[in-house]
Protein backbone atom coordinates (compact mmCIF):
# COMPACT_ATOMS: atom_id res chain seq x y z
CA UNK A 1 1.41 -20.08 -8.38
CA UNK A 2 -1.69 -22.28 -7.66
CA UNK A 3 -3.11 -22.91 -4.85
CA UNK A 4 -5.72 -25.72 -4.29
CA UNK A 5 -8.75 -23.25 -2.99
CA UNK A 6 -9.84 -25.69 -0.13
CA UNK A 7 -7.15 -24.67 1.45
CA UNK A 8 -8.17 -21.11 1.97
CA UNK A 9 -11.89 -23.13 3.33
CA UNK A 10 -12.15 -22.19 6.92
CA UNK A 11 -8.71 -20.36 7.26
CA UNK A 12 -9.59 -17.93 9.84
CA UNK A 13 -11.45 -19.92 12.18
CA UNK A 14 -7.91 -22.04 12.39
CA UNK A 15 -5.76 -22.26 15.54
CA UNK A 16 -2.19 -20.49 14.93
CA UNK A 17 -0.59 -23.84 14.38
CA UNK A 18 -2.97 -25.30 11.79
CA UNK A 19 -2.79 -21.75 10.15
CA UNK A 20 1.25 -22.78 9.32
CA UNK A 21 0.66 -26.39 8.40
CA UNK A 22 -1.78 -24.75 5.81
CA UNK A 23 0.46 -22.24 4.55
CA UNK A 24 3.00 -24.84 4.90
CA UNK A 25 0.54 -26.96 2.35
CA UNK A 26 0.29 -24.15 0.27
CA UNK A 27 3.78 -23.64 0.07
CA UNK A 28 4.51 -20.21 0.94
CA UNK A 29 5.87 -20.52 4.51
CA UNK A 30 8.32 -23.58 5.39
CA UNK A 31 9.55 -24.67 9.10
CA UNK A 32 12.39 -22.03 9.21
CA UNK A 33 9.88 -19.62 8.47
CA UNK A 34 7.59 -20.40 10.94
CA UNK A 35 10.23 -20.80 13.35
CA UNK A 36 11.54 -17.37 12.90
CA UNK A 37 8.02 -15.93 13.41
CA UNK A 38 7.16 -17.92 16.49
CA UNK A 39 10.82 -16.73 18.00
CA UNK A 40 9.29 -13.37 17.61
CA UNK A 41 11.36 -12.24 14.87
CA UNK A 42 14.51 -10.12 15.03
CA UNK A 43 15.96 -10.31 18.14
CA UNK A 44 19.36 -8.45 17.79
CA UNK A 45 19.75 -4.48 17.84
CA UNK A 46 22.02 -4.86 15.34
CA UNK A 47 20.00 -4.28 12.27
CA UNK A 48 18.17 -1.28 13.74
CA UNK A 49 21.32 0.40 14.25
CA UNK A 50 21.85 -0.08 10.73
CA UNK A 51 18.82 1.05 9.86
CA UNK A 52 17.74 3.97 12.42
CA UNK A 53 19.76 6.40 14.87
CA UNK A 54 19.92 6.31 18.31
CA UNK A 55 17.97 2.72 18.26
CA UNK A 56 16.95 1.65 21.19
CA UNK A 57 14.59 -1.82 19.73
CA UNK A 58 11.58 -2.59 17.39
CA UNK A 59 8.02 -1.41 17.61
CA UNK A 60 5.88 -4.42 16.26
CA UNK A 61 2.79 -4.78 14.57
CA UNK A 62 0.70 -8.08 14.30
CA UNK A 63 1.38 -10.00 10.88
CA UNK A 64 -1.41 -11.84 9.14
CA UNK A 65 -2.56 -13.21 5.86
CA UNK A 66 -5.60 -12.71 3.46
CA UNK A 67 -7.05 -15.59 1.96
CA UNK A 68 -8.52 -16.14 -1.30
CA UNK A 69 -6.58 -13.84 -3.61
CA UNK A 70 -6.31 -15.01 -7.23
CA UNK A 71 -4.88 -12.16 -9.40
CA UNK A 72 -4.22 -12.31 -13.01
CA UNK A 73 -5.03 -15.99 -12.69
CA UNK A 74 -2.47 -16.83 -10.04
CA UNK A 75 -3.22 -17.68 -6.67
CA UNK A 76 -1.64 -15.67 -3.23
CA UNK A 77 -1.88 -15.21 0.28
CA UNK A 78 -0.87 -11.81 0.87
CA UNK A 79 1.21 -10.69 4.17
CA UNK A 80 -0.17 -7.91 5.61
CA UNK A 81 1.67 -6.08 8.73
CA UNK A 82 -1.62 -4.03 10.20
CA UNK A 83 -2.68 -3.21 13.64
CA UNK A 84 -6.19 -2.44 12.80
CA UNK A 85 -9.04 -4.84 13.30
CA UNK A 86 -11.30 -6.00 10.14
CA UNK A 87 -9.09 -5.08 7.71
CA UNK A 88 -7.86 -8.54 6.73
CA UNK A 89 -11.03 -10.14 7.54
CA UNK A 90 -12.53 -7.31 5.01
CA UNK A 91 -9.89 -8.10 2.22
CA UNK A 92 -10.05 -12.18 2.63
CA UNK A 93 -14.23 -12.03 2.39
CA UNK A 94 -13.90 -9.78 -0.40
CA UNK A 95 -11.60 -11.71 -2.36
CA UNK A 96 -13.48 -14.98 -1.91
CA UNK A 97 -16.12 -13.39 -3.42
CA UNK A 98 -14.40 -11.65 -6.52
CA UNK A 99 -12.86 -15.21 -6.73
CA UNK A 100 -16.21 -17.13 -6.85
CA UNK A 101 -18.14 -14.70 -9.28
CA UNK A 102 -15.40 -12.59 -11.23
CA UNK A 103 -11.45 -11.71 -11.83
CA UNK A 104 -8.68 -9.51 -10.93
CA UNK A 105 -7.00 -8.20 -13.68
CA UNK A 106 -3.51 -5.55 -13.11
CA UNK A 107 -0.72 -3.64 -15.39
CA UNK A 108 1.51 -1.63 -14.76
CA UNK A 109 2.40 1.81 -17.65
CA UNK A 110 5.55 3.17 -18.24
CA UNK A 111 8.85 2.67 -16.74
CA UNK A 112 10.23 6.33 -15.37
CA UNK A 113 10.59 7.60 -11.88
CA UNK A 114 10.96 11.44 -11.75
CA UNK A 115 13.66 13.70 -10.30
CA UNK A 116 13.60 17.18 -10.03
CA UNK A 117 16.49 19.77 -10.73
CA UNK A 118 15.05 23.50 -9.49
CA UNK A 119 16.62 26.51 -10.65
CA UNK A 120 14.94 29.05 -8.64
CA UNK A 121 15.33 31.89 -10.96
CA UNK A 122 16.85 32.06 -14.41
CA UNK A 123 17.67 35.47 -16.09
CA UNK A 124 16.82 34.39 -19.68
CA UNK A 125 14.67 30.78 -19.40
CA UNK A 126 14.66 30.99 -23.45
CA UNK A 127 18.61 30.83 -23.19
CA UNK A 128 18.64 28.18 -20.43
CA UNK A 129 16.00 26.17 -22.64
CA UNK A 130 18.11 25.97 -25.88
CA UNK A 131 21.20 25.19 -23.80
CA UNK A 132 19.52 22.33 -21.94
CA UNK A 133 18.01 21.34 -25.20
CA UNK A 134 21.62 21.08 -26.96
CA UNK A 135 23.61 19.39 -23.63
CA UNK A 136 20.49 16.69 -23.34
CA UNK A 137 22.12 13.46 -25.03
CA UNK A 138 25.38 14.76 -23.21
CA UNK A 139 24.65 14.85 -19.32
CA UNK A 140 22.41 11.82 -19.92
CA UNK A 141 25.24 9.49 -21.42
CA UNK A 142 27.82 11.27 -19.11
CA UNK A 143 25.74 10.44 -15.90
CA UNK A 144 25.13 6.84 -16.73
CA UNK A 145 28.79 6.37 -17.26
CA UNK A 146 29.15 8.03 -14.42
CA UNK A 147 27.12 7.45 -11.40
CA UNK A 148 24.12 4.95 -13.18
CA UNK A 149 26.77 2.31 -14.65
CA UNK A 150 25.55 -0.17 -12.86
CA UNK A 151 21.72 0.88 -12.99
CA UNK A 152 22.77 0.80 -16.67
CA UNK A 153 23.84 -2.97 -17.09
CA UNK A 154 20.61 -4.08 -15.42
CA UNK A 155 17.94 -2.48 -18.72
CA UNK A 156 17.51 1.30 -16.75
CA UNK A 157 19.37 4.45 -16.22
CA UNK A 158 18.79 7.87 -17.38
CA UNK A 159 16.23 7.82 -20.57
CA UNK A 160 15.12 11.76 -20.74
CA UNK A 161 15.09 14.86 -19.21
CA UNK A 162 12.25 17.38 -19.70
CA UNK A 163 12.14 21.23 -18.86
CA UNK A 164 9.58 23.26 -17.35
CA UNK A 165 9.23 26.90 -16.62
CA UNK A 166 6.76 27.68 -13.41
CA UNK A 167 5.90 31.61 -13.55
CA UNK A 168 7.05 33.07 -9.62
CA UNK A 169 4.49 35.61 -7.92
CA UNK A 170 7.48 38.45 -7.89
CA UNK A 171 7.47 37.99 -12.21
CA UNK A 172 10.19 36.27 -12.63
CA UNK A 173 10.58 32.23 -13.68
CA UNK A 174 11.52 29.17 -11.79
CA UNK A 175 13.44 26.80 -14.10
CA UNK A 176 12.43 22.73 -13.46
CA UNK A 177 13.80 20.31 -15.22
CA UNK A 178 12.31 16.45 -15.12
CA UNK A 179 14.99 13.90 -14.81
CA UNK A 180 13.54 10.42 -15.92
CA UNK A 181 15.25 6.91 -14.69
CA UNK A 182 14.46 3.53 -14.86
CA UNK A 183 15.32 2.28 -11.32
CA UNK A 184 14.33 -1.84 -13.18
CA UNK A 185 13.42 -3.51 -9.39
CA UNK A 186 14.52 -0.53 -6.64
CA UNK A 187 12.64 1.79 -5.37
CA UNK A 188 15.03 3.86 -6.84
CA UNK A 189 15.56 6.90 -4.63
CA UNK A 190 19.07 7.09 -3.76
CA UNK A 191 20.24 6.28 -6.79
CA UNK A 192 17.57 9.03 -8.49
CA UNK A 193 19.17 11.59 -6.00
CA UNK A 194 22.49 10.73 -6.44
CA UNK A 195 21.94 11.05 -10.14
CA UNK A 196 20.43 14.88 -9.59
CA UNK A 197 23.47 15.94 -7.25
CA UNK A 198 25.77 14.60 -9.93
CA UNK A 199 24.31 16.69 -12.92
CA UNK A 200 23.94 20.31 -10.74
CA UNK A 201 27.34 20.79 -11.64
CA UNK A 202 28.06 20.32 -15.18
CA UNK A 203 24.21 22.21 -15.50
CA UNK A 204 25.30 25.06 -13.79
CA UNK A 205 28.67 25.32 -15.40
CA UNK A 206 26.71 25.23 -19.16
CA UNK A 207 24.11 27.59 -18.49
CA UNK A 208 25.63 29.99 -15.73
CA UNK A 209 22.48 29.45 -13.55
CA UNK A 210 22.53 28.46 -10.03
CA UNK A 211 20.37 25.11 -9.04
CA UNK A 212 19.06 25.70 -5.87
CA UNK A 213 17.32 22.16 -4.93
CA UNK A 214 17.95 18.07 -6.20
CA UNK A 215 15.37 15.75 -4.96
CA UNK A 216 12.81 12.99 -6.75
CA UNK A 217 9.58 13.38 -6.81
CA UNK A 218 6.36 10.91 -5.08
CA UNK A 219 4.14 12.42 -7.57
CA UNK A 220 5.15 9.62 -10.50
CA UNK A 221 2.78 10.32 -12.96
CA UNK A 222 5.34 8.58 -15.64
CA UNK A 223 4.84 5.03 -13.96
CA UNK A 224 1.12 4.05 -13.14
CA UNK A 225 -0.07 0.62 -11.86
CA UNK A 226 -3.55 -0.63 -13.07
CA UNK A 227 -6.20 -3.12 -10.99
CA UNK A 228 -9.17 -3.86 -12.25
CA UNK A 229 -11.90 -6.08 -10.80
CA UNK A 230 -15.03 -7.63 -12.69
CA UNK A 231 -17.71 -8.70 -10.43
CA UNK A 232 -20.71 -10.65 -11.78
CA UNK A 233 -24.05 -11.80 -10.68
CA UNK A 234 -24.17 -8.97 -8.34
CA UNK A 235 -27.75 -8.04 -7.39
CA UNK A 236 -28.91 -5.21 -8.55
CA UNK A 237 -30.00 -2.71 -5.54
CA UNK A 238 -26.05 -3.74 -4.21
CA UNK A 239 -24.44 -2.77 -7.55
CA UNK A 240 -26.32 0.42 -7.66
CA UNK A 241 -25.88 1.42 -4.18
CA UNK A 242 -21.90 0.80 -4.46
CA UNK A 243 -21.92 2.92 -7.64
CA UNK A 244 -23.59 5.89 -5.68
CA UNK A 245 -20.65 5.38 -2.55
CA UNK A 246 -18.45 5.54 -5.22
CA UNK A 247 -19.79 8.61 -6.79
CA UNK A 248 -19.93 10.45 -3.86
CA UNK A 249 -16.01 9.96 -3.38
CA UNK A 250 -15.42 11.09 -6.45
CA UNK A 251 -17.29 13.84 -5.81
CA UNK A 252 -16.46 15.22 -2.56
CA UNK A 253 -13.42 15.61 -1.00
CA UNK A 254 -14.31 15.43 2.55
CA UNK A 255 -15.90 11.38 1.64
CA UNK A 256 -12.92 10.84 -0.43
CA UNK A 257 -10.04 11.33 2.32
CA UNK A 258 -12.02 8.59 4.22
CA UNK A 259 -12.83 6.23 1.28
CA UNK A 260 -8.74 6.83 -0.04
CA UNK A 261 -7.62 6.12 3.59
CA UNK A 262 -9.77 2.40 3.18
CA UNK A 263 -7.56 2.11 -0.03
CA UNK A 264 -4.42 2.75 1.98
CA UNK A 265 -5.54 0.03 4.74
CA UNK A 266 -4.77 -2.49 2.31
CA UNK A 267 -2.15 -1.26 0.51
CA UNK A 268 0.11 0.28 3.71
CA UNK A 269 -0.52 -3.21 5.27
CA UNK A 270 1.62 -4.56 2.09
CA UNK A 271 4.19 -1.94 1.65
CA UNK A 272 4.64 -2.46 5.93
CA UNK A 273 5.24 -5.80 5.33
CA UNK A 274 7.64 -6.01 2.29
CA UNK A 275 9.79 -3.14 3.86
CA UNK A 276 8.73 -0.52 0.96
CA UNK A 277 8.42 3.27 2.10
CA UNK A 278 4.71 3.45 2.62
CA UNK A 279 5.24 7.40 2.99
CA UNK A 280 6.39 7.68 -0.25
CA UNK A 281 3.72 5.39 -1.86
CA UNK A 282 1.11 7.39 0.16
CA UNK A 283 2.21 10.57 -1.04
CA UNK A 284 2.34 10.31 -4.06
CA UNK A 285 -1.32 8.26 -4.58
CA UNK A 286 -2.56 11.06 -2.38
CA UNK A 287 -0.88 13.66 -4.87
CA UNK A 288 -2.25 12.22 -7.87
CA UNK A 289 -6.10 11.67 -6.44
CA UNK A 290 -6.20 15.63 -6.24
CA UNK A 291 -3.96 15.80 -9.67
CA UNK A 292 -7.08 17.96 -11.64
CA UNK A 293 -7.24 20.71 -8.45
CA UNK A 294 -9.86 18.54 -6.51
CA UNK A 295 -9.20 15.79 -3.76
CA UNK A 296 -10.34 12.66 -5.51
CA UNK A 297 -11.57 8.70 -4.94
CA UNK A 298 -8.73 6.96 -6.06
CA UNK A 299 -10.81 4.47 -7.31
CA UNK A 300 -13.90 4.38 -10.03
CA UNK A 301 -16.93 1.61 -9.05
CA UNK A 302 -19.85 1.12 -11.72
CA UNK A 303 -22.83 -1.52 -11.96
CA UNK A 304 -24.56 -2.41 -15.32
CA UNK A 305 -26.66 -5.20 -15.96
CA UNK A 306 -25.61 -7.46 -12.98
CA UNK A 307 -21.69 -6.89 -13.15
CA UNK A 308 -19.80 -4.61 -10.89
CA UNK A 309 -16.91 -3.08 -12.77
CA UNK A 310 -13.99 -1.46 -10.71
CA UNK A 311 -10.53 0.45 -11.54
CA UNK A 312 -7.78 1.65 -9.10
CA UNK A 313 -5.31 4.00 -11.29
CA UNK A 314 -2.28 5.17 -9.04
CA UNK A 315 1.62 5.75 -8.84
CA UNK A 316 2.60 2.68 -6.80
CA UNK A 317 6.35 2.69 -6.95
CA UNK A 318 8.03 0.01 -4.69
CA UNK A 319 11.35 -2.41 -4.75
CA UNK A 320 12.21 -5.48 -4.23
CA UNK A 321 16.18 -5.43 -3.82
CA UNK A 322 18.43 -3.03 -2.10
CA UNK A 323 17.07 -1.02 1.45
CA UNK A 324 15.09 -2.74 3.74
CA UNK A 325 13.99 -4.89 1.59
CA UNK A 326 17.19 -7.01 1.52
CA UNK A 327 18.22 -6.23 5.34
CA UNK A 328 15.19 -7.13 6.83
CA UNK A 329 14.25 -10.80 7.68
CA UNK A 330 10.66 -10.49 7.94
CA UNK A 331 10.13 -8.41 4.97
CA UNK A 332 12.47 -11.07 2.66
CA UNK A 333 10.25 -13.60 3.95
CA UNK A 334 6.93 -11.61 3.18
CA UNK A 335 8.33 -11.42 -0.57
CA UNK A 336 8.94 -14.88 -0.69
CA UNK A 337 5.59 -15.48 0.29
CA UNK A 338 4.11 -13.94 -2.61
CA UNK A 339 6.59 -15.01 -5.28
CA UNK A 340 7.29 -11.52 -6.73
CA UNK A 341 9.40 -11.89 -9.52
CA UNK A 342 10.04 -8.12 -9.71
CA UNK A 343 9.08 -4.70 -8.55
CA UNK A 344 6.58 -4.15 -11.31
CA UNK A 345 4.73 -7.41 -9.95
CA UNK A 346 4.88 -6.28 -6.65
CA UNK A 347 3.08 -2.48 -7.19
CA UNK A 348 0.68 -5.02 -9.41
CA UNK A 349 -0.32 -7.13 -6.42
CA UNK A 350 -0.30 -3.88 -3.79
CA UNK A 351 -2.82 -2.31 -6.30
CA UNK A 352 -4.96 -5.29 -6.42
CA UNK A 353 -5.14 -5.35 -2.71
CA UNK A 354 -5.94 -1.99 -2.01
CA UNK A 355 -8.93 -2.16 -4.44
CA UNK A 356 -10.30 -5.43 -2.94
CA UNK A 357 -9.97 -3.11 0.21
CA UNK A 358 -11.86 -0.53 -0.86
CA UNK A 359 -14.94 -3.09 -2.42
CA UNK A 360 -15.18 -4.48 1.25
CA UNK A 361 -15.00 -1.26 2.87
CA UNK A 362 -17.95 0.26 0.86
CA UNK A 363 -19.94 -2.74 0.36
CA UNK A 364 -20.14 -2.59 4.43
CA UNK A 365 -21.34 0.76 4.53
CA UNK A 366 -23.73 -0.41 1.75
CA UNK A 367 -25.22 -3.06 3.87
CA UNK A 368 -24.63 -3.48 7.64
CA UNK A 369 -22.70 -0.10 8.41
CA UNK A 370 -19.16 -0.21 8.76
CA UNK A 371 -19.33 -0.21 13.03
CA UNK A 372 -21.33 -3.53 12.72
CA UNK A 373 -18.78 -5.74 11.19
CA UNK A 374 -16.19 -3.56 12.22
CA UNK A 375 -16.73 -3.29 16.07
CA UNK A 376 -17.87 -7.51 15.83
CA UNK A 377 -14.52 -8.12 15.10
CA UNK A 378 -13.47 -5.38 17.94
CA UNK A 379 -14.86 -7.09 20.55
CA UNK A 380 -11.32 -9.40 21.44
CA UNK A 381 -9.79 -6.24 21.94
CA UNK A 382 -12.45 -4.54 23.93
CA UNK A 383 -12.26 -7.55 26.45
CA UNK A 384 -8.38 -7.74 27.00
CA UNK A 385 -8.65 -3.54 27.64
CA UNK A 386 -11.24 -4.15 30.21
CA UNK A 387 -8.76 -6.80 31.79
CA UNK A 388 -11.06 -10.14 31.56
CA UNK A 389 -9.14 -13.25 32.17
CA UNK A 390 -8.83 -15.53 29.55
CA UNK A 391 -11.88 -17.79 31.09
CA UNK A 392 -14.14 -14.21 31.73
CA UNK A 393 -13.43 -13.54 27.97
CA UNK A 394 -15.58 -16.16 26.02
CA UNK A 395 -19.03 -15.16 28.12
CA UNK A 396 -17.64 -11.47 28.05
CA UNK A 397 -17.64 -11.56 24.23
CA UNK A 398 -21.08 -13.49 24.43
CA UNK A 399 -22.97 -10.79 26.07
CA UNK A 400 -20.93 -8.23 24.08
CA UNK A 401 -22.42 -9.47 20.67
CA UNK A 402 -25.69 -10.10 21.97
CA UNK A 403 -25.50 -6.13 22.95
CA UNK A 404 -24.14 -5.22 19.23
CA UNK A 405 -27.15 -7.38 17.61
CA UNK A 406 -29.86 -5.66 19.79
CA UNK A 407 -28.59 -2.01 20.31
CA UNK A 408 -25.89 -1.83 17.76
CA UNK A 409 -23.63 -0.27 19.43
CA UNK A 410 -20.73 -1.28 21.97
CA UNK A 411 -18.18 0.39 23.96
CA UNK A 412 -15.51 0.21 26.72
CA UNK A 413 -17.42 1.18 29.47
CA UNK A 414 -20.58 -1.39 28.51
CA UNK A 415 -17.73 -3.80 28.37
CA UNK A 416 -16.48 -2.97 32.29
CA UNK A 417 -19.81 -2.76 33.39
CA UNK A 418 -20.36 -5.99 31.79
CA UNK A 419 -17.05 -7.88 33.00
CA UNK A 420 -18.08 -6.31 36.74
CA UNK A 421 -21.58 -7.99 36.30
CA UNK A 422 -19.89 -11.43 35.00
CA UNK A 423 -17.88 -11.01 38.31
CA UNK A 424 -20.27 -10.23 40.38
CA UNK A 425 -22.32 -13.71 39.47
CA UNK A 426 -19.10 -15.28 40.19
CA UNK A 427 -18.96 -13.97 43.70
CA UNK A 428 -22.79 -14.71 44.35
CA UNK A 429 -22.54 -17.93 43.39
């Protein structure tokens, strides 16, 4: 898709209705789409009785757009269902500028999600081996004739199983074996499960073992998704101060829970919106940063000669059919909005995101400090806490950011004492 980039000019200083006659321009929203999201969105209980027990209504959480995106040459505003102030200001500004002076490039590697059949202890794992070995083309044509038929028909199914022996602390070995499926555009895990539960049986009856647990695994290691961002005509003490931040997540734990968490902003904002299980996707990325025994940046930032390199590697694995995905009115319309053609395109875009996240989140702490832009954007919410009217909120906000510029710092009781002085003059006068 293309999208004529003076339309993203001046987005966010836009009132809410001249934000949907642009995205109406743009063509990702159209007047039934903006109606449902002025109505508020679902209304019935209905669906979360499908979805949830014991449902009692919805918890919601704002939904915005970033601006500026153009990955792998095509243009998209992204939906993002977040709570948290900045982070879509962060991600638009970023993207503007990787869009003015550089490219977003994404791919996605192999085609596998994993399953995992544990045998808690085998008697003789050489035996069990050899057996598996022998009944492999077997139990995979015999479960996708069975249970994956359909899975089948659409390119995936069952392609391989794999064996592992894990040595136990009393001696004796735990038996794994590494069911691989192509789920093509689900996320894949009911289907995964239902394939594990259906080959315990005909396992156990071959090698005279007892499986003791069926369940996939977040920790995809057989399915990565790429993003990549070149950055040119970045100065030089910037590039070289956003290679050290990103050295220093790489390097230490305790900086790289907070950097991966500015990752997860941007990508958990996605997943929220498109109805994917954010859990999963966060367990697994968080499994694979500390994959080599150390908690690790997810991401990799270097600067040479005036261009600002940047890699996110990570196990995104998403849907776009079946689940929530396909119930939920607000998360069809989010796909829509960014014309995924599949799920592989989806964990392409989510991976973009997240890495334009993380540039925006360290080039702040590179330059201002993360509580300057962070707290600016605060300040709306700081005012409606402290109960200012909406005419006490535009001089409330004034003297707010005239405190931020001079003392750099803000907080809830400056802003009462503040709204008590504003009402105070009011009184006087």
């Amino acid at each position: 898709m293309s999208i004529n980039p003076a339309l993203f000019e001046g987005f966010s200083k836009l009132s809410q209705e001249a934000r949907f006659e642009r995205l109406m321009a743009m063509g990702v929203l159209t007047l039934d789409d903006i109606a449902f999201i002025k109505s508020g969105g679902i209304q019935s209980l209905q669906l979360a009785e499908t979805l949830v027990e014991n449902a009692i209504g919805y918890f919601q959480l704002p939904l915005g757009v970033a601006t500026n995106f153009c990955i792998d040459g095509e243009d998209y505003v992204i939906p993002l269902a977040v709570e948290e102030t900045s982070i879509i200001a962060a991600l638009s500004k970023t993207a503007k500028w990787i869009r003015q002076n550089g490219h977003i490039e994404t791919a996605v590697f192999g085609e596998t999600l994993i399953g995992q059949i544990q045998l808690a202890k085998v008697d003789d794992f050489e035996r069990f081996s050899a057996i598996i070995a022998e009944n492999t083309p077997f139990l995979i044509e015999d479960v996708n004739k069975v249970v994956a038929h359909t899975m089948v028909l659409r390119g995936g199914g069952v392609k391989s199983l794999t064996l592992r022996a894990l040595p136990r602390p009393d001696g004796a070995t735990m038996a794994i074996i590494h069911v691989h499926m192509d789920c093509c555009d689900a996320m894949g895990a009911n289907i995964l499960n239902q394939v594990l539960e259906y080959l315990k049986t005909p396992i156990e009856q071959m090698t005279e073992e007892q499986v003791s647990i069926c369940i996939l695994s977040n920790l995809n290691d057989k399915k990565l998704t790429k993003a990549s961002v070149t950055l040119h005509h970045v100065p030089e003490a910037l590039g070289h101060k956003l290679e050290e931040a990103s050295l220093f997540a790489e390097l230490d734990p305790y900086r790289a829970a907070t950097h991966n968490k500015g990752v997860m902003n941007g990508i958990d904002s996605v997943l929220i919106a498109t109805g994917n299980d954010w859990r999963a996707v966060e367990a697994g990325i968080h499994a694979y940063a500390a994959r080599d025994g150390q908690y690790r940046a997810i991401t990799r930032w270097r600067y040479q000669e005036g261009t600002l390199t940047g890699e996110l590697v990570a196990p995104i694995i998403v849907g776009t059919v079946g689940g929530v995905t396909a119930l939920h009115p607000t998360a069809k319309q989010c796909l829509t909005m960014l014309n995924v053609k599949s799920a592989n395109h989806l964990s392409r875009i989510i991976a973009a995101v997240g890495l334009v996240q993380n540039l925006g989140a360290i080039k702040a702490l590179c330059t201002d400090g993360i509580i300057q832009g962070h707290m600016k954007l605060h300040i709306d919410n700081l005012a409606m806490s402290a109960g200012a009217t909406i005419h006490e909120i535009p001089l409330l906000k004034e003297k707010l950011t005239l405190s931020l510029e001079t003392d750099r710092r803000i907080s809830f009781h400056l802003t009462q004492q503040l709204l008590a002085e504003i009402r105070q003059g009011e009184r006087v006068v």
